[in-house]
Protein backbone atom coordinates (compact mmCIF):
# COMPACT_ATOMS: atom_id res chain seq x y z
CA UNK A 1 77.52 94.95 67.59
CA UNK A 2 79.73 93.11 65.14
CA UNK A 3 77.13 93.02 62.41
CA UNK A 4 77.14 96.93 63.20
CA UNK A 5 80.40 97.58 62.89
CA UNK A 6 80.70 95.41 59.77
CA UNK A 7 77.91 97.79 58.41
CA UNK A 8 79.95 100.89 59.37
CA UNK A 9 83.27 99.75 57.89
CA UNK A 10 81.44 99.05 54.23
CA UNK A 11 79.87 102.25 54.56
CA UNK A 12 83.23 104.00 55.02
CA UNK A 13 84.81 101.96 52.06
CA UNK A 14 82.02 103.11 49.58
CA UNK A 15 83.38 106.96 50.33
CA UNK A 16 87.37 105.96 49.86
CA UNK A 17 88.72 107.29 46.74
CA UNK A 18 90.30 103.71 44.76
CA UNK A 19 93.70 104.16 42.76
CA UNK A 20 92.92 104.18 39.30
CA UNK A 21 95.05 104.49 36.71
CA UNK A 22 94.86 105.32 32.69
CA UNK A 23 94.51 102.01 30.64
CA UNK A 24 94.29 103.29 27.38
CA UNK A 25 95.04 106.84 25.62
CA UNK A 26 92.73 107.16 22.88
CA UNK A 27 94.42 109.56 20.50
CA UNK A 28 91.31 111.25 18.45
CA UNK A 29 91.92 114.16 16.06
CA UNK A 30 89.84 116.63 18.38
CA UNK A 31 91.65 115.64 21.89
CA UNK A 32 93.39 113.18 23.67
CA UNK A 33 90.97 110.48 25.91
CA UNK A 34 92.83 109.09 29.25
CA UNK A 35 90.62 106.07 29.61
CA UNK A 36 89.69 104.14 32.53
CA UNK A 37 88.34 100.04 32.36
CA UNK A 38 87.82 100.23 36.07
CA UNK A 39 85.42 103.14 36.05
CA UNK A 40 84.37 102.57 32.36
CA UNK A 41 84.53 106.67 31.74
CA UNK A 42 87.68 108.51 30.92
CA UNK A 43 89.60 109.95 33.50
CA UNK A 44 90.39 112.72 31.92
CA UNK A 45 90.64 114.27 28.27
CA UNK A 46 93.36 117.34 27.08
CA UNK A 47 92.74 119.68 23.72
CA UNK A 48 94.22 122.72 22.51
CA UNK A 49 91.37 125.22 21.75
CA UNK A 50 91.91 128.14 19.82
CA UNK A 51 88.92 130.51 18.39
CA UNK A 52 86.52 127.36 19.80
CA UNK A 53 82.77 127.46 18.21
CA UNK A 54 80.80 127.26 14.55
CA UNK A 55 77.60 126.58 13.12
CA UNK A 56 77.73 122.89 12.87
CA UNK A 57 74.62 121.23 13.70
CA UNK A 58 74.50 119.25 16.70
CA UNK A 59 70.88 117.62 16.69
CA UNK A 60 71.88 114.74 14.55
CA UNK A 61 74.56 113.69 16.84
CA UNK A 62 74.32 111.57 19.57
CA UNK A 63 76.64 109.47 22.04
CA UNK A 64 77.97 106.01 20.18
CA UNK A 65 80.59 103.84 21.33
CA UNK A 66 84.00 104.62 19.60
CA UNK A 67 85.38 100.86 20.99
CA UNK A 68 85.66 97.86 23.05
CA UNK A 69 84.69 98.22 26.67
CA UNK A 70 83.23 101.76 26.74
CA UNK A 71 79.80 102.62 28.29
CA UNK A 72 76.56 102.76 26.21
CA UNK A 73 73.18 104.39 25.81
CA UNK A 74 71.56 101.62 27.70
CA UNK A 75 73.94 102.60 31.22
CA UNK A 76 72.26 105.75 30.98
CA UNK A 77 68.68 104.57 30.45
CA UNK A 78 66.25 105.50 33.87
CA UNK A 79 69.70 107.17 35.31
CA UNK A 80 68.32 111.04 35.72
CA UNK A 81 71.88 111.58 34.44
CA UNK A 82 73.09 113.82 31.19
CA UNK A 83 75.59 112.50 29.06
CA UNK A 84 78.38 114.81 29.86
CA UNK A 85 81.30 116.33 27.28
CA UNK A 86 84.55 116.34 28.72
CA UNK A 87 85.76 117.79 25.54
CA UNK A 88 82.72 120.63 24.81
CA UNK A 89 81.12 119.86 21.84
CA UNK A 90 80.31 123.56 20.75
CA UNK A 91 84.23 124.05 20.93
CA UNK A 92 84.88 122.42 17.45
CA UNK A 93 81.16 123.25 16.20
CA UNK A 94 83.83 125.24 13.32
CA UNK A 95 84.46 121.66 11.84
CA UNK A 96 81.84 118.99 11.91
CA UNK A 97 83.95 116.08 11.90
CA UNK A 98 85.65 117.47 15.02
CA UNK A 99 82.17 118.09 16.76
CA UNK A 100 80.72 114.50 15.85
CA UNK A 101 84.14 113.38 17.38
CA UNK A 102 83.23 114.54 20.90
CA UNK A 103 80.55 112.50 20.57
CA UNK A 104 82.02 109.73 21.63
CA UNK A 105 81.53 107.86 25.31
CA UNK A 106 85.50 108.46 25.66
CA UNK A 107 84.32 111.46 26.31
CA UNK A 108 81.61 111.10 28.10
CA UNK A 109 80.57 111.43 31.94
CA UNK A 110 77.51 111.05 33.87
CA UNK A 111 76.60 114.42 34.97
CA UNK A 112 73.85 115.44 36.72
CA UNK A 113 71.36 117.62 34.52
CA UNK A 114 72.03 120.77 36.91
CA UNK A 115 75.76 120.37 36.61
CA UNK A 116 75.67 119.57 32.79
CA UNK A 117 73.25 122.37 31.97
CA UNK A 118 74.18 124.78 34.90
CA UNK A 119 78.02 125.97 35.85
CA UNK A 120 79.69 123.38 33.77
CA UNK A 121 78.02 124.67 30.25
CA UNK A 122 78.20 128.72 32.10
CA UNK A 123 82.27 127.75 32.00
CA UNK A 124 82.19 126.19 28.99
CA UNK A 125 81.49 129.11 27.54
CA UNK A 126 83.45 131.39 29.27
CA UNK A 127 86.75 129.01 28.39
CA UNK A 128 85.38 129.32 24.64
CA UNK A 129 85.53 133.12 24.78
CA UNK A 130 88.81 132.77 26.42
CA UNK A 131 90.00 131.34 23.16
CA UNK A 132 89.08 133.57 20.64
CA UNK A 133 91.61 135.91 22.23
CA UNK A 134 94.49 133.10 22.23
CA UNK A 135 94.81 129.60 22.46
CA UNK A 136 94.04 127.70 25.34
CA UNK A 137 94.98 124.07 26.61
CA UNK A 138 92.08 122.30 28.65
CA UNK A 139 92.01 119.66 30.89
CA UNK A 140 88.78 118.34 32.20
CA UNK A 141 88.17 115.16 34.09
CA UNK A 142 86.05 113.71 36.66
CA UNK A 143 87.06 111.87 40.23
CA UNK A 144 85.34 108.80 41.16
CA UNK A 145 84.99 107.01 43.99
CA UNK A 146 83.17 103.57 42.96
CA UNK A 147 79.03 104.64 42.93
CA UNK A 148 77.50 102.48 40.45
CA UNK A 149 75.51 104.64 37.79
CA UNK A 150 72.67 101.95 37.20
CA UNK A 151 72.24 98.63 39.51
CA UNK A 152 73.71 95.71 37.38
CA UNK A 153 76.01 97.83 35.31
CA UNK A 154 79.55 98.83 35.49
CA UNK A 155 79.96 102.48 34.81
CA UNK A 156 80.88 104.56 37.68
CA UNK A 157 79.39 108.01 38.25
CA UNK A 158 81.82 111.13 39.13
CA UNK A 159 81.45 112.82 42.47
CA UNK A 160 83.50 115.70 40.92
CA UNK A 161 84.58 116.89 37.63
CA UNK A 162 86.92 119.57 37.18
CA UNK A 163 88.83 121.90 34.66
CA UNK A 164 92.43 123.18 33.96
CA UNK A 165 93.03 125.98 31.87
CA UNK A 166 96.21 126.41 30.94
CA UNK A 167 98.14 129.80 29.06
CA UNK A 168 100.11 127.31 26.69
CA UNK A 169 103.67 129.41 26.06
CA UNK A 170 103.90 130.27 29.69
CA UNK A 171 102.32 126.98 31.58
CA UNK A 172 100.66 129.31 33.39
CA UNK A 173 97.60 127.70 35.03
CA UNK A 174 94.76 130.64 34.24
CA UNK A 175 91.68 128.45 36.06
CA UNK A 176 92.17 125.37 38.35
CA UNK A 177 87.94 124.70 39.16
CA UNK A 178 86.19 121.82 40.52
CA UNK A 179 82.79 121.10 40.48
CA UNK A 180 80.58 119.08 42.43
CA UNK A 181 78.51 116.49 40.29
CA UNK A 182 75.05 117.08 42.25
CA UNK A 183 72.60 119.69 42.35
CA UNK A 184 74.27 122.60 43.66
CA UNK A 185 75.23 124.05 41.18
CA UNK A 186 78.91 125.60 43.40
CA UNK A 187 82.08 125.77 41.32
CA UNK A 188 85.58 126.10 43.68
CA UNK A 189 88.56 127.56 42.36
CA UNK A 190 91.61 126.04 43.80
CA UNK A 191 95.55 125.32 43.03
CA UNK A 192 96.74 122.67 40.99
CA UNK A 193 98.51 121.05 44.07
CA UNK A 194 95.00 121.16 45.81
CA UNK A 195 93.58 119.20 42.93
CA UNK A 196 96.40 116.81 42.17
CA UNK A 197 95.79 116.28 45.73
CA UNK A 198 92.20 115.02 45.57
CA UNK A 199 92.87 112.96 42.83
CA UNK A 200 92.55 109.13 42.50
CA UNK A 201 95.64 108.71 39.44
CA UNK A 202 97.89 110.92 38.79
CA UNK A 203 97.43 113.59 36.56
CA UNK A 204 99.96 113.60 33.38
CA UNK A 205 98.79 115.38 30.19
């Protein structure tokens, strides 16, 4: 009964959302990383987005490690998971050096490959239209709990992500959505309270 109980209490600890906290802020030219050692991802990233989009060529680009103690294309190897942008990629496609930048694993997420390719990319796109009318601040993060990604690796995989839109001269919060990283494919609009709420660090942009 002991050995039982022992089993139950572990299994309940796996499900408890950690503290975390921001280590580092990588500054980049593109957006702002808020970077976690514990989880190995970034917590979150922030950007201003105005008239997002381009024609810069993506297929030459691919996920590299930007510095010390980030993740790297061998985590991800025999995962299932996408690589997912925090900070959309197609956003700065108007300057390349600005779309190479968001290729970088402090911006990077596992995602499953219905979330990455399914509501996450359908909003996306509907935050980059947003911005050709006026410009946007976005917030998009991910909430762990402490789910390995690979056996024998480090990186933790998200059991949400989520994304703030924000109207920037009134702080008006125009889209407060979080999304479940799994096969769903269910978005759920809620306050910022509501999310602040769920989250493992505290949110500061």
């Amino acid at each position: 009964m002991n050995k039982l109980l022992l089993l139950l209490i572990i299994s309940l600890n796996t499900l408890t959302l950690k503290a975390q906290k921001v280590d580092t802020l990588i500054q980049m030219t593109a957006y702002k990383s808020y970077y976690s050692y514990q989880v190995k991802n970034p917590l979150y990233v922030t950007y201003t987005l105005s008239k997002g989009g381009g024609d810069c060529n993506r297929a030459k680009y691919s996920f590299k490690k930007c510095g010390v103690n980030t993740a790297e294309d061998d985590d991800y190897s025999g995962t299932g998971y996408d690589k997912g942008h925090l900070a959309n990629a197609e956003d700065f496609a108007y300057n390349c050096d600005l779309d190479k930048e968001t290729f970088c694993y402090y911006n990077c997420v596992p995602q499953t490959v219905k979330l990455n390719r399914g509501i996450w990319k359908t909003w996306e796109t509907k935050v980059r239209k947003l911005s050709q009318s006026k410009p946007i601040f976005v917030i998009a993060g991910a909430i762990y709990t402490n789910q390995l990604l690979k056996e024998g690796h480090t990186i933790i995989k998200p059991d949400y992500c989520y994304k703030i839109i924000v109207d920037p001269p009134s702080g008006t919060i125009l889209y407060c959505l979080l999304f479940p990283n799994d096969d769903s494919g269910r978005v759920e609009a809620l306050s910022l309270s509501q999310l602040k709420a769920k989250l493992p660090y505290p949110l500061v942009p």
